[in-house]
C-alpha atoms as a PDB file:
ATOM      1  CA  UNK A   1      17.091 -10.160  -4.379  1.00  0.00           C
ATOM      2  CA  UNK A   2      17.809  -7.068  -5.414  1.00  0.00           C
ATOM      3  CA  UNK A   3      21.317  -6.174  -4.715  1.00  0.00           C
ATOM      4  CA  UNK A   4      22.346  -8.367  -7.356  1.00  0.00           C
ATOM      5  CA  UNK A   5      24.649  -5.211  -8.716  1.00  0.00           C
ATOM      6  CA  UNK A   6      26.093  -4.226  -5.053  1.00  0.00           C
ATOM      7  CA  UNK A   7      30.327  -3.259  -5.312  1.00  0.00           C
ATOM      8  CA  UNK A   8      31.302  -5.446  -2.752  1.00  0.00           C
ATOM      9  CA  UNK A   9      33.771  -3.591  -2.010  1.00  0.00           C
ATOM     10  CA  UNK A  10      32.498  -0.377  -0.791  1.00  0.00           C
ATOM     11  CA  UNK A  11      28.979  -1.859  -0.131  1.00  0.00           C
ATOM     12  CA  UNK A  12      27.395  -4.686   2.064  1.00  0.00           C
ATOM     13  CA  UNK A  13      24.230  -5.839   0.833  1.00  0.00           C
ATOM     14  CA  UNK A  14      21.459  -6.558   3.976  1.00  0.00           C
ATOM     15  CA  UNK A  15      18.053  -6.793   3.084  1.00  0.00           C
ATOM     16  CA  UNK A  16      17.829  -5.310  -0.230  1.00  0.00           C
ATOM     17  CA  UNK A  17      19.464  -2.598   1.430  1.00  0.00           C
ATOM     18  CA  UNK A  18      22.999  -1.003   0.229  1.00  0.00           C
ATOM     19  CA  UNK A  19      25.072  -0.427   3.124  1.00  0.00           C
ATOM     20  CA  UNK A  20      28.496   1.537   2.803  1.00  0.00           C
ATOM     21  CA  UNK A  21      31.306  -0.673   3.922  1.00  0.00           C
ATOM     22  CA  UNK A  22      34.706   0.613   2.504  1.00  0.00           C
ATOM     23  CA  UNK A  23      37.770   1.094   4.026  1.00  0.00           C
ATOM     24  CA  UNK A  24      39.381   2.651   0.808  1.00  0.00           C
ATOM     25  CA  UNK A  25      38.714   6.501   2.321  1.00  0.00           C
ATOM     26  CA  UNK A  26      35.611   7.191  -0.483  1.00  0.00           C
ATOM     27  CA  UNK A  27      33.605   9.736   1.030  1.00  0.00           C
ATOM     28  CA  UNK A  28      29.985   8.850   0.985  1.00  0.00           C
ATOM     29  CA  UNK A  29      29.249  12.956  -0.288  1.00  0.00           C
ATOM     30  CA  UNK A  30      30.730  11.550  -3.559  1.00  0.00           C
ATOM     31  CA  UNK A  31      28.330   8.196  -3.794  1.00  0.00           C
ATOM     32  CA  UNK A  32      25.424   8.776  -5.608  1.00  0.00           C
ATOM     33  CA  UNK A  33      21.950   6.602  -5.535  1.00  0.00           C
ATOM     34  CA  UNK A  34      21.232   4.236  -8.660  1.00  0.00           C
ATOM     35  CA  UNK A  35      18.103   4.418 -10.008  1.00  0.00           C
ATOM     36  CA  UNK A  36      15.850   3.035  -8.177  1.00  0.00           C
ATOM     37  CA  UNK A  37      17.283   3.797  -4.437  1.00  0.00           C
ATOM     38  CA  UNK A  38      16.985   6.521  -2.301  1.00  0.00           C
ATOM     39  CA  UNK A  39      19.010   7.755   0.715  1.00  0.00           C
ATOM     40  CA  UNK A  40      17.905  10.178   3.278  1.00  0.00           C
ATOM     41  CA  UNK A  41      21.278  12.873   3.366  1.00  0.00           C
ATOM     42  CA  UNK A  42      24.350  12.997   1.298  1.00  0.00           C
ATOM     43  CA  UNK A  43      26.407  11.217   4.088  1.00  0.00           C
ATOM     44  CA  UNK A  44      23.622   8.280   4.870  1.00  0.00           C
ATOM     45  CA  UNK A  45      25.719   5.071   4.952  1.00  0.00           C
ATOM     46  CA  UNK A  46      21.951   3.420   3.920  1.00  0.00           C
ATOM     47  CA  UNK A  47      20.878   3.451   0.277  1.00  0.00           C
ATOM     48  CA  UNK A  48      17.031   2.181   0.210  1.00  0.00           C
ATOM     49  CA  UNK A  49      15.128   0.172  -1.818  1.00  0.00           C
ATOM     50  CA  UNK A  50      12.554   2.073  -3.292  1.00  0.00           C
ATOM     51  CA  UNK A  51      10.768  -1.032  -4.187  1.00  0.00           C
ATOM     52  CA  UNK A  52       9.472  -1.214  -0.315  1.00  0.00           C
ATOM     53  CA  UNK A  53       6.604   1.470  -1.408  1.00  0.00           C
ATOM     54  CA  UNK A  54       5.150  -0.766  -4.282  1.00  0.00           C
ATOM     55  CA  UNK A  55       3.218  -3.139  -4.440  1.00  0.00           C
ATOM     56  CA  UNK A  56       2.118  -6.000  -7.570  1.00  0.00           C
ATOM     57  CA  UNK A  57       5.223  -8.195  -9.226  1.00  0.00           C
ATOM     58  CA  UNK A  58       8.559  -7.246  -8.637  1.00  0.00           C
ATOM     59  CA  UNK A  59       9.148  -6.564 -12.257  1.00  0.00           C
ATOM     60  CA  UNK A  60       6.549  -3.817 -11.679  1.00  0.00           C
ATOM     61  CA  UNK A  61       7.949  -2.721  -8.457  1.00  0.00           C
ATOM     62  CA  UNK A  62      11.317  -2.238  -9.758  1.00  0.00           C
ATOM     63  CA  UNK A  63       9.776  -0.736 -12.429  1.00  0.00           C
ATOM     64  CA  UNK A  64       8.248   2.449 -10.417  1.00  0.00           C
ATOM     65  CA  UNK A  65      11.306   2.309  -8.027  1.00  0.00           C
ATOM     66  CA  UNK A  66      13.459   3.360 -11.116  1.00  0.00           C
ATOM     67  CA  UNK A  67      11.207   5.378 -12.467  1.00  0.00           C
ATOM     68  CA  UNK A  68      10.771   7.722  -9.384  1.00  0.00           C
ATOM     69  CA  UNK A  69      13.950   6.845  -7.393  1.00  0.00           C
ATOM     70  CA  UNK A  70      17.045   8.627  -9.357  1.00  0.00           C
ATOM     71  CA  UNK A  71      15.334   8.088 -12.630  1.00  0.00           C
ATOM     72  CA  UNK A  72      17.429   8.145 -15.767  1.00  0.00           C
ATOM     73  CA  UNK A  73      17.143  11.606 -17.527  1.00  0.00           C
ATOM     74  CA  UNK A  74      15.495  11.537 -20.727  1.00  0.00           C
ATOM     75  CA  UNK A  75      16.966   9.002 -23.278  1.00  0.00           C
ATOM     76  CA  UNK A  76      20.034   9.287 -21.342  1.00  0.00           C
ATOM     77  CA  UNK A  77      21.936   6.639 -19.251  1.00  0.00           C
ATOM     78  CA  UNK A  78      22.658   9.200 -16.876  1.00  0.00           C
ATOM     79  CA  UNK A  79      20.666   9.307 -13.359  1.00  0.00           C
ATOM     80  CA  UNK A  80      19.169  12.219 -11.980  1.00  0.00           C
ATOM     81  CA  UNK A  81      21.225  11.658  -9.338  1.00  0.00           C
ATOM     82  CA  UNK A  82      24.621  11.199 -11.144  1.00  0.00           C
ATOM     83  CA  UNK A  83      27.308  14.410  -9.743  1.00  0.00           C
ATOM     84  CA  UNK A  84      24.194  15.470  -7.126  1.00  0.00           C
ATOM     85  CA  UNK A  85      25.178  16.779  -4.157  1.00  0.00           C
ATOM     86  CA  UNK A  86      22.024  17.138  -2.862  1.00  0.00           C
ATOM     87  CA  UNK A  87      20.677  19.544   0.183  1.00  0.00           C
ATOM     88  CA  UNK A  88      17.395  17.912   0.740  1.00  0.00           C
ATOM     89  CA  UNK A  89      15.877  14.356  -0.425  1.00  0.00           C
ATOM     90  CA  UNK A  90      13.218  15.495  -2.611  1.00  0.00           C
ATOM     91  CA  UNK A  91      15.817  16.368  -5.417  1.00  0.00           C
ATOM     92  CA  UNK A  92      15.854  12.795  -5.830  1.00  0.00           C
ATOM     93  CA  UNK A  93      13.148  12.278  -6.701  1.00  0.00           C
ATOM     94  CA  UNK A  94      11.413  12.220 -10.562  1.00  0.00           C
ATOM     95  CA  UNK A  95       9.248  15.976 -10.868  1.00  0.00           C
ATOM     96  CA  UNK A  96       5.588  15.641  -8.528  1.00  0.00           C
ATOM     97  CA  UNK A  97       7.011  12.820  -6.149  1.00  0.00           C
ATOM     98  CA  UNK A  98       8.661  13.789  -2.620  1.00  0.00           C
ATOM     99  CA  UNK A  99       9.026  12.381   0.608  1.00  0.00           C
ATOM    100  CA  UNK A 100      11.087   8.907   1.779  1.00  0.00           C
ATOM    101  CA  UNK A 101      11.545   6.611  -0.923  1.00  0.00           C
ATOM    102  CA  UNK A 102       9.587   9.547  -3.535  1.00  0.00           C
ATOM    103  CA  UNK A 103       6.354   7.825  -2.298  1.00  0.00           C
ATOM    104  CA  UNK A 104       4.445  11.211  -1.584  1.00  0.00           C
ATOM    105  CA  UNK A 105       2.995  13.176  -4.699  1.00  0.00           C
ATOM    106  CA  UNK A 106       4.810  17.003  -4.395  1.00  0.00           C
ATOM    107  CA  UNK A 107       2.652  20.051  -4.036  1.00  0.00           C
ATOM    108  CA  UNK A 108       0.417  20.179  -6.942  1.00  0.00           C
ATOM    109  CA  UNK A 109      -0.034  16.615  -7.968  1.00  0.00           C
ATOM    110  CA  UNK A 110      -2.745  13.772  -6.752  1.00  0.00           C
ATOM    111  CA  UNK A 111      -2.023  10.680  -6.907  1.00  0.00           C
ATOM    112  CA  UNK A 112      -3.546   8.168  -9.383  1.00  0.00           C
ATOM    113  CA  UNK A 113      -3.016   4.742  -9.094  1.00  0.00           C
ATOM    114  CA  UNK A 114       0.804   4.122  -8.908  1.00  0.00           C
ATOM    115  CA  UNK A 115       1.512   7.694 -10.362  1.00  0.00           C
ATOM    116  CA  UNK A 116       1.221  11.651  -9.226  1.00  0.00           C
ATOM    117  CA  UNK A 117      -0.538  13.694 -11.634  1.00  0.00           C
ATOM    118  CA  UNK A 118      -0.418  16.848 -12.257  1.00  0.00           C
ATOM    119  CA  UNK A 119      -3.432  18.861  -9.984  1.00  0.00           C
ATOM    120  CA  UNK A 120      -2.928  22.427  -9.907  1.00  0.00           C
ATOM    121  CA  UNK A 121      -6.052  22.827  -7.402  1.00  0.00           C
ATOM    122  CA  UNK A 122      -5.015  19.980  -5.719  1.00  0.00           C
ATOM    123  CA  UNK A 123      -7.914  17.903  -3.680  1.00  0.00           C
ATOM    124  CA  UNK A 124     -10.855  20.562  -3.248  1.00  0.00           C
ATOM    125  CA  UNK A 125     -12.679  20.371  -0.091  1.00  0.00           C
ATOM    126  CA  UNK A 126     -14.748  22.806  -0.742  1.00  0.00           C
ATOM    127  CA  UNK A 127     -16.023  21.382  -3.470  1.00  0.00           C
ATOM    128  CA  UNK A 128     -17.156  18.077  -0.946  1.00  0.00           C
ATOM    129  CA  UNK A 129     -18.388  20.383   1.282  1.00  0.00           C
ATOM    130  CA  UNK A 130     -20.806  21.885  -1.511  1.00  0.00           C
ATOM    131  CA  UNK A 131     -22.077  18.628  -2.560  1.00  0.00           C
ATOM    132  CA  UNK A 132     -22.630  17.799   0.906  1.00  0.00           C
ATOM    133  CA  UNK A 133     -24.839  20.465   1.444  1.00  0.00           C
ATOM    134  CA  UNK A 134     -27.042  20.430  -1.770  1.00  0.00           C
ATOM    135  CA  UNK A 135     -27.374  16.634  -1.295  1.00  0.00           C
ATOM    136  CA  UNK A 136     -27.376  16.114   2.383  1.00  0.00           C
ATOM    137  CA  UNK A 137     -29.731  18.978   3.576  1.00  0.00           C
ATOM    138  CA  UNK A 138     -32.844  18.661   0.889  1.00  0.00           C
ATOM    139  CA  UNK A 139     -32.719  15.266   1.829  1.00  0.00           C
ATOM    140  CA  UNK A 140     -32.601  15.413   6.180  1.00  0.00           C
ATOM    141  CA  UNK A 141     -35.436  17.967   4.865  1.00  0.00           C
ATOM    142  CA  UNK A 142     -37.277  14.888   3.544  1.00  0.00           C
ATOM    143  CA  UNK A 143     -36.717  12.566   5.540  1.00  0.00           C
ATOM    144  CA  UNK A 144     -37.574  15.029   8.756  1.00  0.00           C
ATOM    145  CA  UNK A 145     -41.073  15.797   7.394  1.00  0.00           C
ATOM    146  CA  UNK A 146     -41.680  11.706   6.690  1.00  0.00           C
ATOM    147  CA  UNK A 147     -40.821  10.795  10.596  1.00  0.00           C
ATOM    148  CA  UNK A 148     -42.047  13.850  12.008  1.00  0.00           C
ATOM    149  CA  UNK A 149     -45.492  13.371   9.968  1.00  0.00           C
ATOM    150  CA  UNK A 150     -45.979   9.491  10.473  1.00  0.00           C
ATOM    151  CA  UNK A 151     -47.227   7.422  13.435  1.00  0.00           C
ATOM    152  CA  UNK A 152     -45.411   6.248  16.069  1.00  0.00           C
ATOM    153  CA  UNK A 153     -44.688   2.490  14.958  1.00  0.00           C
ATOM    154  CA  UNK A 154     -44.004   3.427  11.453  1.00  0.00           C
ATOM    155  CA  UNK A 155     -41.378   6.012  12.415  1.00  0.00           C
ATOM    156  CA  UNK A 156     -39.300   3.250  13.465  1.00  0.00           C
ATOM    157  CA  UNK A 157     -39.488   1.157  11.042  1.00  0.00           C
ATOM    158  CA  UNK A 158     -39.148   3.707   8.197  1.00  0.00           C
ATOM    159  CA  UNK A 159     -36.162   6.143  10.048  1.00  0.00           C
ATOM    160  CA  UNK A 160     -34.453   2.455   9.873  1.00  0.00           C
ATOM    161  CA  UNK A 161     -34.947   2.041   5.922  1.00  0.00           C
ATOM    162  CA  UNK A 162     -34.640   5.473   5.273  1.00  0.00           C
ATOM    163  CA  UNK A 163     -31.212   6.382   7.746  1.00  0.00           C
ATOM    164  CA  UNK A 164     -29.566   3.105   5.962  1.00  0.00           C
ATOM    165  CA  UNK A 165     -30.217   4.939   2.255  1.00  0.00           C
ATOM    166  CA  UNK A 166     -28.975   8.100   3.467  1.00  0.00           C
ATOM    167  CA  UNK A 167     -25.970   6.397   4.567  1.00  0.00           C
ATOM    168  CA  UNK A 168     -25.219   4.672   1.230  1.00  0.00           C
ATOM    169  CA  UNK A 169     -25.873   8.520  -0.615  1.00  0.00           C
ATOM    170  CA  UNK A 170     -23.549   9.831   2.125  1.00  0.00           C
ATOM    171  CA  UNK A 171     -20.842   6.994   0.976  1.00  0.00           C
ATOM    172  CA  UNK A 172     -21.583   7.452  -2.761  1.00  0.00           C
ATOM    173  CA  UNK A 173     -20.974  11.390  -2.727  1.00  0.00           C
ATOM    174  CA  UNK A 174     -17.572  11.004  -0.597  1.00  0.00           C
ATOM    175  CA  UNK A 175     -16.742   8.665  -3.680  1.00  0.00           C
ATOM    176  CA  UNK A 176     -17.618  11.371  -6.150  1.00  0.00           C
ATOM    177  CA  UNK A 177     -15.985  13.830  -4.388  1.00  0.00           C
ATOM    178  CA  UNK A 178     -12.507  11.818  -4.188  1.00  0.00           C
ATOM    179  CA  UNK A 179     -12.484  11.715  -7.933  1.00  0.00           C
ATOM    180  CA  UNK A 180     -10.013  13.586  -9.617  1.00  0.00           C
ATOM    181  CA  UNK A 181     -11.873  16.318 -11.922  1.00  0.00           C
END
């Protein structure tokens, strides 16, 4: 479980969840995340796990959770989000992560394996579009002239052999053109 560290007296812990509980008049705009949880507004009641976005042991999980979720600053052991009074969710979140729980990689950054990379481009569609072309069309081309040029009973047979390679190239180059640089 990991709401070993919950103040039971201003939180309930449900889930894995904090959940602000307090009758002593603190006013949630002046509770701040640990590292490692996320809320959605400066008055949420809910403080979320971020280790509900990862996945392997959950020495790993919390891990990344406190790593992107209110991360310590530096060699500090001060959160990001220690004296925050934050307008939107993002700020949060460690630099090229956004979104709920700082799953999303910001603007900029791709995401490889369990981090967000820097990626000034970003993802290039063009550039899948241009190997598309200078592999796909040479090889319709090809495979046009076979089928159109062969007899009848053999144009089965070979469209079938030949459609099933051009559908493994077609796979392979949508690989190559997910790969980062």
């Amino acid at each position: 479980m990991l709401c070993n560290h919950c103040v039971t007296t201003v939180f309930t812990c449900i889930d894995d969840v904090f959940i602000y509980s307090s009758p002593s008049g603190i006013p949630l705009e002046s509770i701040v995340a640990l590292p490692g949880y996320w809320r959605p507004d400066p008055v949420s009641e809910i403080f979320s796990s971020c280790t509900e976005g990862f996945t392997g042991t959950e020495e790993v999980k919390i891990a990344l959770a406190e790593k992107n979720c209110c991360p310590l600053v530096g060699d500090t052991n001060v959160s990001k989000c220690t004296n925050l009074t934050f307008t939107d969710p993002e700020e949060q979140c460690l630099d090229g992560y956004t979104g709920a729980l700082c799953l999303v990689c910001a603007e900029g950054y791709v995401k490889q394996g369990d981090a967000c990379t820097v990626c000034e481009s970003g993802a290039s569609l063009t550039n899948a579009f241009m190997a598309l072309l200078i592999f796909c069309v040479p090889i319709f081309l090809v495979v046009f002239l076979v089928l159109h040029c062969s007899v009848k009973d053999e144009k089965v047979e070979k469209g079938a052999t030949v459609f099933g390679k051009i559908k493994i190239i077609i796979a392979y180059i949508q690989i190559l053109a997910a790969l980062p640089g």
